[in-house]
N, C-alpha and C. Protein backbone atom coordinates (compact mmCIF):
# COMPACT_ATOMS: atom_id res chain seq x y z
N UNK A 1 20.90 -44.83 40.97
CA UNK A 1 21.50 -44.56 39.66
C UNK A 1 20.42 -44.30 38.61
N UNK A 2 19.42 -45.26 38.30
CA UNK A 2 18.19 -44.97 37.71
C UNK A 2 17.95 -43.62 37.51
N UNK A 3 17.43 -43.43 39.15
CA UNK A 3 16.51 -41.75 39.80
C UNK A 3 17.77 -40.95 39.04
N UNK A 4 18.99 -40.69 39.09
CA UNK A 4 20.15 -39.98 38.27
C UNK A 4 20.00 -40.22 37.39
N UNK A 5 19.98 -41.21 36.03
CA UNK A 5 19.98 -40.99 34.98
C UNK A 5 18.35 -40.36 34.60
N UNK A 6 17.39 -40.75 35.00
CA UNK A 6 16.24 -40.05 34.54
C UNK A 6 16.41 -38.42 34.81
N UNK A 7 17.09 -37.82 35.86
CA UNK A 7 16.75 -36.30 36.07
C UNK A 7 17.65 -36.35 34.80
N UNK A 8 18.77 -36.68 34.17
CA UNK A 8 19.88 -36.41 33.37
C UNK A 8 18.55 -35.78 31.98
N UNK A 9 17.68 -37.65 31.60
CA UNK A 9 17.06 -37.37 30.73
C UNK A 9 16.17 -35.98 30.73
N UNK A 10 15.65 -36.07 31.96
CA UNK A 10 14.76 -34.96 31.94
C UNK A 10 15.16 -33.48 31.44
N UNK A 11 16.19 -33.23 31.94
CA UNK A 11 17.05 -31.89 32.05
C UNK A 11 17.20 -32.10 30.32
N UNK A 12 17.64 -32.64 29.26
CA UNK A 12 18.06 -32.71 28.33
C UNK A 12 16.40 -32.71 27.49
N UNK A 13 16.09 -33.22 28.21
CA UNK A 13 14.45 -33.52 26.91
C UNK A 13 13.82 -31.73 26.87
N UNK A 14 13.89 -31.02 28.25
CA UNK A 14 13.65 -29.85 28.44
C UNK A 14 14.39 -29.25 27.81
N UNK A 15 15.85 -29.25 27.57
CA UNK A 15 16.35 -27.99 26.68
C UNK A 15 15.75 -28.10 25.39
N UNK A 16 16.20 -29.56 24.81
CA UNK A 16 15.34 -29.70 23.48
C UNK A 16 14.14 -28.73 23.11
N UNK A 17 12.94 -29.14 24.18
CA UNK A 17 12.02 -28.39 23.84
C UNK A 17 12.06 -27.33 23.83
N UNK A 18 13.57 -26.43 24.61
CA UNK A 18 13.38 -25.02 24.53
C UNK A 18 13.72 -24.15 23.16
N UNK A 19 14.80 -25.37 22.78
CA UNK A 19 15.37 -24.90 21.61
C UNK A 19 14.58 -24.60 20.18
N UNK A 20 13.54 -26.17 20.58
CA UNK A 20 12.44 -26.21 19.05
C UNK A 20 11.24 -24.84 19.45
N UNK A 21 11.15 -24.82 20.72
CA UNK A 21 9.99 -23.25 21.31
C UNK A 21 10.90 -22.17 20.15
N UNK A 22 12.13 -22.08 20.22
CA UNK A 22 13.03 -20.42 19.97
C UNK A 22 12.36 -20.79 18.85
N UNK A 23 13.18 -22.00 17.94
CA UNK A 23 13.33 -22.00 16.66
C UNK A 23 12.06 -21.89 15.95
N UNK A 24 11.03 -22.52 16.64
CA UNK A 24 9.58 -22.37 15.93
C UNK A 24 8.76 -20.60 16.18
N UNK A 25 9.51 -20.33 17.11
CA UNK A 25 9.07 -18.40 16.83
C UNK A 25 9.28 -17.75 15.99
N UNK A 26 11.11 -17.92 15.73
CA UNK A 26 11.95 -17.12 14.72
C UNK A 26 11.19 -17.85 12.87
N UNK A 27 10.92 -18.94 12.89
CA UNK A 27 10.25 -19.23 11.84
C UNK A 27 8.66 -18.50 12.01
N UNK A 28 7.93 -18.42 13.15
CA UNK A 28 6.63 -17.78 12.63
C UNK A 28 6.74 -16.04 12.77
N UNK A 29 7.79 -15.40 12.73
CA UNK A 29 7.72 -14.08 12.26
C UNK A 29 7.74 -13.49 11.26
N UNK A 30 6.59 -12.80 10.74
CA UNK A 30 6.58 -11.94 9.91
C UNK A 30 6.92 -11.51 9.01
N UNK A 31 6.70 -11.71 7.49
CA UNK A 31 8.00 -11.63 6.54
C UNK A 31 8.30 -10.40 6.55
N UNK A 32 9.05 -9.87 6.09
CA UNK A 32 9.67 -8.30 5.79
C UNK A 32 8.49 -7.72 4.80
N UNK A 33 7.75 -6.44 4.95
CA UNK A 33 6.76 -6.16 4.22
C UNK A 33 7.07 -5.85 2.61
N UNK A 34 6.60 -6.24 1.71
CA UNK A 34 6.87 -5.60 0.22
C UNK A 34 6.21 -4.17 0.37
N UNK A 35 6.51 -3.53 -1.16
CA UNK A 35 6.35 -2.27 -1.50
C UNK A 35 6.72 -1.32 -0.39
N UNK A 36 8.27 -1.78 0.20
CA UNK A 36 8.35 -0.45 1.25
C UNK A 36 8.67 1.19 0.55
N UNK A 37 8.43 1.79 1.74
CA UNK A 37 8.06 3.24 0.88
C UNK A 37 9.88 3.37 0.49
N UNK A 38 9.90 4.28 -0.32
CA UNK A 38 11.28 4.60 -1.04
C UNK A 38 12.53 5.07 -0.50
N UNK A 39 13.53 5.18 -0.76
CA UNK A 39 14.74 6.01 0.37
C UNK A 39 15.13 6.61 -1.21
N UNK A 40 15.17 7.93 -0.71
CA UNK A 40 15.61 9.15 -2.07
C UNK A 40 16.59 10.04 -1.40
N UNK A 41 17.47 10.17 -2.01
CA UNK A 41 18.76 11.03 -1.62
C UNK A 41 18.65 12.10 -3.01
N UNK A 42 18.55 12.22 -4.00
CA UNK A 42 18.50 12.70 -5.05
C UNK A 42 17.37 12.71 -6.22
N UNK A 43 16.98 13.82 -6.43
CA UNK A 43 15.65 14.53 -7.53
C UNK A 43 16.25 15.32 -8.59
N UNK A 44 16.25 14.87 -10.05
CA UNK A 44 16.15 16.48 -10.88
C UNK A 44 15.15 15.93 -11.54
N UNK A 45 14.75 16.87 -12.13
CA UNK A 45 13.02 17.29 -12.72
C UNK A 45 13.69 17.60 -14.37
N UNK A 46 13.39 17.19 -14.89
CA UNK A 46 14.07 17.51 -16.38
C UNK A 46 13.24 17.72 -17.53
N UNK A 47 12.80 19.21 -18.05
CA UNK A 47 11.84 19.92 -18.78
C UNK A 47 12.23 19.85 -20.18
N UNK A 48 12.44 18.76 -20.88
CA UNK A 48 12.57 19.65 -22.50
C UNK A 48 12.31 20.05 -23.39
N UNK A 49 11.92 20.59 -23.80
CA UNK A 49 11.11 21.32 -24.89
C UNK A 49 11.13 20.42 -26.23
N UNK A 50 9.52 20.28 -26.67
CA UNK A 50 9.09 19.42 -27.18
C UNK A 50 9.37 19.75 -28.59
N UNK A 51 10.22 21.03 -29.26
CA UNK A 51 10.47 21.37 -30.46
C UNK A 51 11.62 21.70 -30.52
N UNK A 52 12.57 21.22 -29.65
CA UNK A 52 13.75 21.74 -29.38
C UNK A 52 14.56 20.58 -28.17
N UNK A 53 14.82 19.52 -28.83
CA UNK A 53 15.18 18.77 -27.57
C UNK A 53 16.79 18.84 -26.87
N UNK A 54 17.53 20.15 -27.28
CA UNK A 54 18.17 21.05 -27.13
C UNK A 54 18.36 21.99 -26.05
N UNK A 55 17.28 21.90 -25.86
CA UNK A 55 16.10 23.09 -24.82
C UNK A 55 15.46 22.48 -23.70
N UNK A 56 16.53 22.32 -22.55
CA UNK A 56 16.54 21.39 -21.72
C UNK A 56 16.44 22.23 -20.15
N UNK A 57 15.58 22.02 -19.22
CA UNK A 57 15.52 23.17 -17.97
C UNK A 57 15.25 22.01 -17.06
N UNK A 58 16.75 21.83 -16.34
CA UNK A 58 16.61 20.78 -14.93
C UNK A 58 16.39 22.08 -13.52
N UNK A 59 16.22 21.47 -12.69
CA UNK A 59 15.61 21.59 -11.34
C UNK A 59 16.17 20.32 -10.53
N UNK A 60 16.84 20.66 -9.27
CA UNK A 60 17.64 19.65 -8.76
C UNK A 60 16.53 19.62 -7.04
N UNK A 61 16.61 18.71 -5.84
CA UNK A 61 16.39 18.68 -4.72
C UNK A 61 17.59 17.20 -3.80
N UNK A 62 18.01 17.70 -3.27
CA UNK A 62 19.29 16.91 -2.68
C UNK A 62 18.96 16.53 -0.90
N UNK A 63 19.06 15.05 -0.60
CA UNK A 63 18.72 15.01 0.95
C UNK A 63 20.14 13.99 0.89
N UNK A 64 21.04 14.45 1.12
CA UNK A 64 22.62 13.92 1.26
C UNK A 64 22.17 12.21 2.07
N UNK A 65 21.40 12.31 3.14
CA UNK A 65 21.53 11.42 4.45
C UNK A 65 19.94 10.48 4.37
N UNK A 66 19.38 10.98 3.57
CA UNK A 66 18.40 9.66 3.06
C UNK A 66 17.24 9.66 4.13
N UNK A 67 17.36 8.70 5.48
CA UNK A 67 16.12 8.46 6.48
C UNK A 67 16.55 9.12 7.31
N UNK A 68 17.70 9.98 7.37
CA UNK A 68 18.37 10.39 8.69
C UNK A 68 17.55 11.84 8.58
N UNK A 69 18.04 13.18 9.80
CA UNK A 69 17.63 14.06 10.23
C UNK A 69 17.07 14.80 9.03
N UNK A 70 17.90 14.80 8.12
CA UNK A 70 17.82 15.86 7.21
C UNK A 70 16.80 15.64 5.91
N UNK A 71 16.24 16.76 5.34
CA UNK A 71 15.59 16.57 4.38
C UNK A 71 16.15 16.88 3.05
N UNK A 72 14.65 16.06 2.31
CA UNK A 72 15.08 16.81 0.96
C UNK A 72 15.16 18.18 0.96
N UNK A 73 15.95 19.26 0.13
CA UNK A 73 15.99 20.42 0.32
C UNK A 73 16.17 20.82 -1.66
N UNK A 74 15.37 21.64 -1.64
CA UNK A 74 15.25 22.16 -3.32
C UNK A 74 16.46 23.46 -3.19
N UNK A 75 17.18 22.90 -4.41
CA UNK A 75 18.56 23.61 -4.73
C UNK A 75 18.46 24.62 -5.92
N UNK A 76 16.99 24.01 -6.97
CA UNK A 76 17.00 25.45 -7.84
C UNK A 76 15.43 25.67 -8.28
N UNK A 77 14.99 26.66 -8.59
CA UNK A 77 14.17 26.97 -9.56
C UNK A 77 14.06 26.84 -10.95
N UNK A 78 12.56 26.58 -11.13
CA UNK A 78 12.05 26.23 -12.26
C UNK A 78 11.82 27.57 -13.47
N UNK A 79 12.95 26.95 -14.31
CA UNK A 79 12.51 28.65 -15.39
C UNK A 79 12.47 28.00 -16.59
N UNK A 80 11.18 28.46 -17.19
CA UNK A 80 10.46 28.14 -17.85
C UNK A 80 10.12 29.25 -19.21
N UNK A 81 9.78 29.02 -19.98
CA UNK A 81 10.32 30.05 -21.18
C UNK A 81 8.29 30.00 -21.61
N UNK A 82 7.97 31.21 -21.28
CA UNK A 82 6.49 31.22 -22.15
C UNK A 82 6.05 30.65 -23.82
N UNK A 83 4.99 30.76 -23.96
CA UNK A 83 4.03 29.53 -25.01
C UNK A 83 5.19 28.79 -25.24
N UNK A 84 5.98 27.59 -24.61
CA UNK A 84 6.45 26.72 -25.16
C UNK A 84 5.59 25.33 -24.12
N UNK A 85 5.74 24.00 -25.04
CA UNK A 85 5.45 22.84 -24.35
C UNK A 85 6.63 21.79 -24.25
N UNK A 86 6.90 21.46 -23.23
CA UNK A 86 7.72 20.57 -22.50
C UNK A 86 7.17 19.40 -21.63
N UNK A 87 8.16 18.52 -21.96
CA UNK A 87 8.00 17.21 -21.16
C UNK A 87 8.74 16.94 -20.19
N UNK A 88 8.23 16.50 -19.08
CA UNK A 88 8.39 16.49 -17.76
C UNK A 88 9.17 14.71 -17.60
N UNK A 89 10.09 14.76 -17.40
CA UNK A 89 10.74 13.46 -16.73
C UNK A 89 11.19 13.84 -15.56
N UNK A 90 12.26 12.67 -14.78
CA UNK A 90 12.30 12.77 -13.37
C UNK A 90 13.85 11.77 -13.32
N UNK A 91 14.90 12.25 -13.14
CA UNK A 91 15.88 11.43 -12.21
C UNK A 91 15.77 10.77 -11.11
N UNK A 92 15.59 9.89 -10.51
CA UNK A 92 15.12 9.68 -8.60
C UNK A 92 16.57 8.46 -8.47
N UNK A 93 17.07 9.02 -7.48
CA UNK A 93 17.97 8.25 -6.85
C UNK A 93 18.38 7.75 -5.61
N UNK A 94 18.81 6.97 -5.11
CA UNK A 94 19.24 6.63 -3.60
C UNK A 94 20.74 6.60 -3.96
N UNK A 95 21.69 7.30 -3.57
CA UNK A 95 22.76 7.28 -3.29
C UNK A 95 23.42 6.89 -1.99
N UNK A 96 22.30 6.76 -1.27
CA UNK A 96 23.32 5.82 -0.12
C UNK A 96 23.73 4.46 -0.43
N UNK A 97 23.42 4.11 -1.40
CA UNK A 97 23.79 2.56 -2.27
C UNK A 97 24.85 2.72 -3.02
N UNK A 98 25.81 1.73 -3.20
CA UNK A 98 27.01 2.11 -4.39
C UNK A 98 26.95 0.70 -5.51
N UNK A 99 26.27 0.91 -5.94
CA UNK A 99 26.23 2.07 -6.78
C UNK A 99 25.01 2.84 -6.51
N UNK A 100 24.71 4.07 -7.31
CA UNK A 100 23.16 4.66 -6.76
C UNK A 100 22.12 3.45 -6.69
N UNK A 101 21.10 3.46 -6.49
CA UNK A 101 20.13 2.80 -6.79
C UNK A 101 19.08 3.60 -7.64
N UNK A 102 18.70 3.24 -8.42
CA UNK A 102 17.80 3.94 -9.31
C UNK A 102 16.18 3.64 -9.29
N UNK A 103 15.87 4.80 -8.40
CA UNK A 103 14.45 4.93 -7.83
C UNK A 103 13.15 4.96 -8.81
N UNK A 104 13.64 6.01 -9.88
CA UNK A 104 12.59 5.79 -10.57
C UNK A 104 12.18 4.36 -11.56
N UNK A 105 13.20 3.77 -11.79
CA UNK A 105 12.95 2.15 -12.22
C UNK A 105 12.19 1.52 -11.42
N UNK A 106 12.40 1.61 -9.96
CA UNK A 106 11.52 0.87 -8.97
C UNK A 106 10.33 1.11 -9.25
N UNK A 107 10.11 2.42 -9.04
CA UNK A 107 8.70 3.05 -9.41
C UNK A 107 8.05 2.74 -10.73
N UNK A 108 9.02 2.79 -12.00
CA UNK A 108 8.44 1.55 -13.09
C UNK A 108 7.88 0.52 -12.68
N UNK A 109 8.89 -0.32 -12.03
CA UNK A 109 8.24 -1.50 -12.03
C UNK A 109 7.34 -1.79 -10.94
N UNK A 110 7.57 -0.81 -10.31
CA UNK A 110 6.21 -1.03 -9.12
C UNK A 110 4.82 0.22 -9.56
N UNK A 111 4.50 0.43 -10.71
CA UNK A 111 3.84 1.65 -11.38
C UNK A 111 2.60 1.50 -10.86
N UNK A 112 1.51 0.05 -10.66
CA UNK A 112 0.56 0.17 -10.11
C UNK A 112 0.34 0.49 -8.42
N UNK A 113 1.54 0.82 -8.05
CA UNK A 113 1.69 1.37 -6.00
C UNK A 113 1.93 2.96 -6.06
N UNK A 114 2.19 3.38 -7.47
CA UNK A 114 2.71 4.92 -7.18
C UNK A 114 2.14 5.75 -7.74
N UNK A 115 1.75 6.98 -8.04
CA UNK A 115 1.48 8.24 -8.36
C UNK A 115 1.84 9.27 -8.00
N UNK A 116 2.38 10.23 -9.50
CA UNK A 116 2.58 11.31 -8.92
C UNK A 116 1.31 12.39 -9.02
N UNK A 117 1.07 12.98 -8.29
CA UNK A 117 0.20 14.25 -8.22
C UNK A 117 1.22 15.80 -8.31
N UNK A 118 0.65 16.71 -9.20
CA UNK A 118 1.14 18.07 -9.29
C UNK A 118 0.40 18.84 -8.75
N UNK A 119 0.90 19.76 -8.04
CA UNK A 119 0.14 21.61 -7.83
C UNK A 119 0.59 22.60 -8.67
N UNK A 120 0.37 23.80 -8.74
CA UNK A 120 1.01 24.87 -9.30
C UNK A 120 0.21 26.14 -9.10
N UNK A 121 0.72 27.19 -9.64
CA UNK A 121 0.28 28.72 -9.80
C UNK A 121 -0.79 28.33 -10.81
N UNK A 122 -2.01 28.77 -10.20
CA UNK A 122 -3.17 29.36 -11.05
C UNK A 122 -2.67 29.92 -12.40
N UNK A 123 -3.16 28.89 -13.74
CA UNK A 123 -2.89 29.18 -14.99
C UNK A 123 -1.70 29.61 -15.14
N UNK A 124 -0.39 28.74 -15.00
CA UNK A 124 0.76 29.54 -15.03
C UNK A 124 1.06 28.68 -16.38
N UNK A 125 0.09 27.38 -16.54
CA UNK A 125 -0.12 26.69 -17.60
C UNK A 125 -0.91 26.93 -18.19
N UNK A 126 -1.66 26.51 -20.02
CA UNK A 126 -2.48 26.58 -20.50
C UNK A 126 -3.02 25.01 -20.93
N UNK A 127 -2.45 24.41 -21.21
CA UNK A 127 -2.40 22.78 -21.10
C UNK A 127 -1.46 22.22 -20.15
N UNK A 128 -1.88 21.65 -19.06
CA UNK A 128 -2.74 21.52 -18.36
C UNK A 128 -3.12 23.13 -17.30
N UNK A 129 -4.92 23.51 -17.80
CA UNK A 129 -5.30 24.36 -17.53
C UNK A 129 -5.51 24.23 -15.81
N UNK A 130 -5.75 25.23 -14.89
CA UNK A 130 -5.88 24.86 -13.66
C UNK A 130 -4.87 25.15 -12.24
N UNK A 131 -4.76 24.38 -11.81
CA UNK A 131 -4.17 24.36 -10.53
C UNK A 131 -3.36 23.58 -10.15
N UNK A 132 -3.42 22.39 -11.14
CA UNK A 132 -3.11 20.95 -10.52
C UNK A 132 -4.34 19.95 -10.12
N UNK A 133 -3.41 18.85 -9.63
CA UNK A 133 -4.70 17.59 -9.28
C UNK A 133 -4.39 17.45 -7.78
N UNK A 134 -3.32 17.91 -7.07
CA UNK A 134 -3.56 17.68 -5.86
C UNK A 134 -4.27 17.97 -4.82
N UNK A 135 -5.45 18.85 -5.01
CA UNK A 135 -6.47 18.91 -4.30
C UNK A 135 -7.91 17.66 -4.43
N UNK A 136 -7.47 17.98 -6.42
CA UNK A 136 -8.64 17.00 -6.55
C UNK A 136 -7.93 16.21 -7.89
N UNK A 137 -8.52 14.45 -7.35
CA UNK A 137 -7.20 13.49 -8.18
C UNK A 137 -8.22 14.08 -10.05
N UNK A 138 -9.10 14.58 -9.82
CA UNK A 138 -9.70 14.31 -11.23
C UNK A 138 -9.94 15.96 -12.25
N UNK A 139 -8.79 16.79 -11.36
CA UNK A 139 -8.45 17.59 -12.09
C UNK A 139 -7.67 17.66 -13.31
N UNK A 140 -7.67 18.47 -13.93
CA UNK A 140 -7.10 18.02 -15.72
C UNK A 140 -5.37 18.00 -15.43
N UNK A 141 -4.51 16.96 -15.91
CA UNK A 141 -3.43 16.62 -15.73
C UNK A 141 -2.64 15.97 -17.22
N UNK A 142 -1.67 15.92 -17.72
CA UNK A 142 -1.01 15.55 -18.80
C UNK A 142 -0.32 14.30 -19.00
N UNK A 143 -1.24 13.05 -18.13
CA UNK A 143 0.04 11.94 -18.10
C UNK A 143 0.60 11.29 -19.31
N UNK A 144 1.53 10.62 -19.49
CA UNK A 144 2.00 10.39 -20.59
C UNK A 144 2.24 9.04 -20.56
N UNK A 145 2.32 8.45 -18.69
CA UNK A 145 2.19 6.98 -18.50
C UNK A 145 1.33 6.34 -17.49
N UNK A 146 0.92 4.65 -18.16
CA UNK A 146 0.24 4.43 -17.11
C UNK A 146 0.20 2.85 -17.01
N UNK A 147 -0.11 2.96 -15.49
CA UNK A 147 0.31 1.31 -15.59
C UNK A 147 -0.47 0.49 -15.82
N UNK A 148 -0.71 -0.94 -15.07
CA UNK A 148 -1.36 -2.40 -15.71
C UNK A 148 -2.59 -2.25 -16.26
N UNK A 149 -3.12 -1.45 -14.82
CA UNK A 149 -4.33 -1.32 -14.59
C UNK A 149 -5.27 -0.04 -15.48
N UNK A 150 -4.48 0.85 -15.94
CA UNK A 150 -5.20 1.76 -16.80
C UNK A 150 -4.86 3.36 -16.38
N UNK A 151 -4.32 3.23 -14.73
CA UNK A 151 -4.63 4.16 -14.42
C UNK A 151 -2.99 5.39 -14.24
N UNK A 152 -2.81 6.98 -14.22
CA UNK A 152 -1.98 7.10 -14.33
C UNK A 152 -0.75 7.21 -13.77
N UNK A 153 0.59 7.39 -13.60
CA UNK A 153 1.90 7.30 -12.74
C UNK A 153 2.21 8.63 -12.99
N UNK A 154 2.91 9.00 -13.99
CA UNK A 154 3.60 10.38 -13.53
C UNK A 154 4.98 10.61 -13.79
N UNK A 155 5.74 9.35 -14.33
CA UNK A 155 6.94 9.72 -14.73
C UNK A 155 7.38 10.55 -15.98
N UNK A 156 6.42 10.37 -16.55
CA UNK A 156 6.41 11.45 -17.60
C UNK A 156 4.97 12.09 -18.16
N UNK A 157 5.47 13.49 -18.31
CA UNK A 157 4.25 14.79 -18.14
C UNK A 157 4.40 15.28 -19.33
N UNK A 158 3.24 16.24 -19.66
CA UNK A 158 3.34 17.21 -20.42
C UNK A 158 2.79 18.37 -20.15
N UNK A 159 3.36 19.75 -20.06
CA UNK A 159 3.31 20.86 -19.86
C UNK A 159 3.34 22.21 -21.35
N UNK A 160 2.82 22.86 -21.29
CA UNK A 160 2.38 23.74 -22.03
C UNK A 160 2.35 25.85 -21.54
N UNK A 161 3.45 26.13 -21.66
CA UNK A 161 3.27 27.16 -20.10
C UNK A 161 2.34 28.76 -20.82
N UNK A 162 2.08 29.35 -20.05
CA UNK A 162 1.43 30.55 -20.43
C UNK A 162 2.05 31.36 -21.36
N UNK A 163 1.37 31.96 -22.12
CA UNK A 163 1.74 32.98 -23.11
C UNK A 163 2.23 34.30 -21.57
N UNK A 164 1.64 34.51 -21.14
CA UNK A 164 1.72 35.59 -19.52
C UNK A 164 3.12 35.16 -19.03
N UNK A 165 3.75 35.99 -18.31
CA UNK A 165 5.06 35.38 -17.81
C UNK A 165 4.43 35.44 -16.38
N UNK A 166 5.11 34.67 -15.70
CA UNK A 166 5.36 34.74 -14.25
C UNK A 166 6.32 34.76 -13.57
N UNK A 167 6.32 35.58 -12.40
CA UNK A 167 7.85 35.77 -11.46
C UNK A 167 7.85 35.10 -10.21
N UNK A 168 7.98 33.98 -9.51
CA UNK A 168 7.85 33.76 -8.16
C UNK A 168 6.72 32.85 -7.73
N UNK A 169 6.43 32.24 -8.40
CA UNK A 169 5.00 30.90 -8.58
C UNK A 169 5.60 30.04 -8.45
N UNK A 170 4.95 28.77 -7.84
CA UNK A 170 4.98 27.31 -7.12
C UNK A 170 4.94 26.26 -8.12
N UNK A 171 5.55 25.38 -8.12
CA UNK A 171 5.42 24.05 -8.73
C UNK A 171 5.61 22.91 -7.77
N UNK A 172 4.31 22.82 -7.58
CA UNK A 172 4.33 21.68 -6.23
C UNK A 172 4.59 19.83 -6.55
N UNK A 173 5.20 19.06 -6.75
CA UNK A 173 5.43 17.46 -6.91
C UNK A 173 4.70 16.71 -6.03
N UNK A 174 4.04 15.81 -5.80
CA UNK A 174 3.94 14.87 -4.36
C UNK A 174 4.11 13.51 -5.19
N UNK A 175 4.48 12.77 -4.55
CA UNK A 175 4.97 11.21 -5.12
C UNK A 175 4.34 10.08 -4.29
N UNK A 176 3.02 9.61 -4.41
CA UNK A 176 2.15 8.35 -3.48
C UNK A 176 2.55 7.58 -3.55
N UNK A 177 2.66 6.58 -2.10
CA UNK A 177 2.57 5.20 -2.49
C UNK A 177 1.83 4.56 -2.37
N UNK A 178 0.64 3.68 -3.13
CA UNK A 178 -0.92 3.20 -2.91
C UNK A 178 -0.41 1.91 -3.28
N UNK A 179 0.38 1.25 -2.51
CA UNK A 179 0.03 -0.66 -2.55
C UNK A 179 -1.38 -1.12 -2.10
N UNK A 180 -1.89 -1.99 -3.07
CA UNK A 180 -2.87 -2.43 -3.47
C UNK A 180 -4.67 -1.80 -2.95
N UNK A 181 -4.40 -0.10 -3.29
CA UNK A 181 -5.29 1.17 -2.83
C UNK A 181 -5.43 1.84 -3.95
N UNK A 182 -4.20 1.82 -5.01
CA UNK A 182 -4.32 2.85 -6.00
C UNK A 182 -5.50 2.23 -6.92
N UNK A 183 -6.29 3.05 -7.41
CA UNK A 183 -7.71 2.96 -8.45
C UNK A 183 -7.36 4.59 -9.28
N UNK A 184 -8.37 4.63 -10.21
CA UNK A 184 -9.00 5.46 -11.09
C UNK A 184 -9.56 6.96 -9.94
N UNK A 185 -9.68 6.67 -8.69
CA UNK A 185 -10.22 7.49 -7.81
C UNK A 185 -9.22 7.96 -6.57
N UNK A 186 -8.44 7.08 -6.49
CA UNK A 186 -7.17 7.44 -5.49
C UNK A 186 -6.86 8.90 -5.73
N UNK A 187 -6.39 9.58 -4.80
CA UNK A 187 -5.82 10.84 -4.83
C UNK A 187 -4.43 11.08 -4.09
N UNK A 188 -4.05 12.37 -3.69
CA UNK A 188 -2.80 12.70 -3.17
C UNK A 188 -3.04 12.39 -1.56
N UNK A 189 -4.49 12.58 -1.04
CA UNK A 189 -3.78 12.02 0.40
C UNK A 189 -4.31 10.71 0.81
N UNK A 190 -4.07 9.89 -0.29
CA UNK A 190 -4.22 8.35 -0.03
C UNK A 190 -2.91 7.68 0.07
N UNK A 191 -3.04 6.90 0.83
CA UNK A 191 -1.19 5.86 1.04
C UNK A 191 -0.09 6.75 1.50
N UNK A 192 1.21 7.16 1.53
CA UNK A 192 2.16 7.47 2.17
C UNK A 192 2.52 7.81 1.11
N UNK A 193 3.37 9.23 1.37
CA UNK A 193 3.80 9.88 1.02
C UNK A 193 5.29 9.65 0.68
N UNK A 194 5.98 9.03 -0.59
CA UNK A 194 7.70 9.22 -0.61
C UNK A 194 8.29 10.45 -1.01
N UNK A 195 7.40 11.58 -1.77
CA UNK A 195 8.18 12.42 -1.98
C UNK A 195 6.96 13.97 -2.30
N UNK A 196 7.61 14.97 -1.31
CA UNK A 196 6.85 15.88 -1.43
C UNK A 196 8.24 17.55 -1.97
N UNK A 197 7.80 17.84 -2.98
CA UNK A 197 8.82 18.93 -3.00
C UNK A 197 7.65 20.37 -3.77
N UNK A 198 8.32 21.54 -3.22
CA UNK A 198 7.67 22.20 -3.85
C UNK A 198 9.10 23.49 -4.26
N UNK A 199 8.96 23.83 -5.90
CA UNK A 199 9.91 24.57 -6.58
C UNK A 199 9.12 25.73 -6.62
N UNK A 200 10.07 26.88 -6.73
CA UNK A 200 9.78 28.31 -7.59
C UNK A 200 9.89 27.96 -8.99
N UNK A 201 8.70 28.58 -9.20
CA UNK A 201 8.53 28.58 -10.42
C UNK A 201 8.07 29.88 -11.21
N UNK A 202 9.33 30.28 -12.81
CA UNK A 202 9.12 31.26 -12.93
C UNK A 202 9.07 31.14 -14.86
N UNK A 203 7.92 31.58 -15.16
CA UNK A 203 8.12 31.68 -16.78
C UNK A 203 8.42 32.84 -17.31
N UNK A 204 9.31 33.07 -18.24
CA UNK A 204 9.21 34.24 -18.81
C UNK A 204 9.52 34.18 -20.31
């Protein structure tokens, strides 16, 4: 009877330990990472003219399905009215959330992980003269915000477009995410990429 009750104990002291083995794994895994990169279903780009806030030129890009197959896809062109200057804001949304979720707030409050970088048509601007900064982060750019640290984000721009018109020119966006990478020197192909779009762009 003894030799029986001890295998009893035994058998029981062993599950125990199997149970505290599970439970002490599921406690040493991994927390869920912060600053994950973004889920964007919805972009408009919203231009308004800085003497005329009246004088308003959106630009839309729509990815219905978020992480799934499909992409963002740009729905209009950028038309742009010569020597005028406009400010550049940004709608960003996740609509697979109900209510939306509102992306660019995140990006507020997460301002020292993000940057945006611009491209464009050779001088299709006169302020900001150039190309853009996405080749090089320390090309001349118009930020208007910036976060803790000094350095700039991108939610809001300023643009200045050519006296010259143009027909059929690029306005390239890229949107970084640099958790705890972004500096004064960071550029466009540092950290992961949440948002890359590129518009027609046409002044006249």
């Amino acid at each position: 009877m003894n030799k029986l009750n001890s295998i009893k104990k035994l058998a029981i002291y062993t599950m125990l330990v199997g149970v505290i083995t599970i439970s002490g794994c599921k406690d040493d895994e991994a927390p869920a990472p912060e600053n994950e990169e973004e889920v964007i279903t919805d972009v408009k780009l919203i231009f308004t003219n800085n003497a005329n806030a009246n004088d308003v030129v959106e630009a839309m890009a729509q990815d219905p399905d978020g992480e799934g197959v499909q992409e963002l896809t740009v729905l209009d062109s950028i038309n742009l009215d010569t020597g005028k200057t406009y400010t550049l804001t940004f709608e960003i949304i996740n609509n697979l959330e109900t209510p939306g979720g509102d992306i660019g707030k995140e990006i507020l409050n997460e301002n020292d992980a993000h940057q945006f970088f611009f491209a464009f048509t050779n001088n299709a601007f006169v302020n900001p003269a150039g190309d853009g900064n996405v080749d090089k982060a320390s090309d001349p750019l118009n930020y208007n915000d910036y976060d803790k640290n000094g350095n700039p984000v991108g939610l809001s721009t300023t643009w200045t477009t050519s006296s010259v018109p143009l027909s059929g020119g690029f306005f390239t966006l890229r949107l970084q995410h640099q958790p705890d990478i972004k500096s004064s020197t960071t550029g466009a192909n540092d950290g992961d990429t949440d948002l890359l779009l590129q518009f027609v762009l046409n002044i006249k």
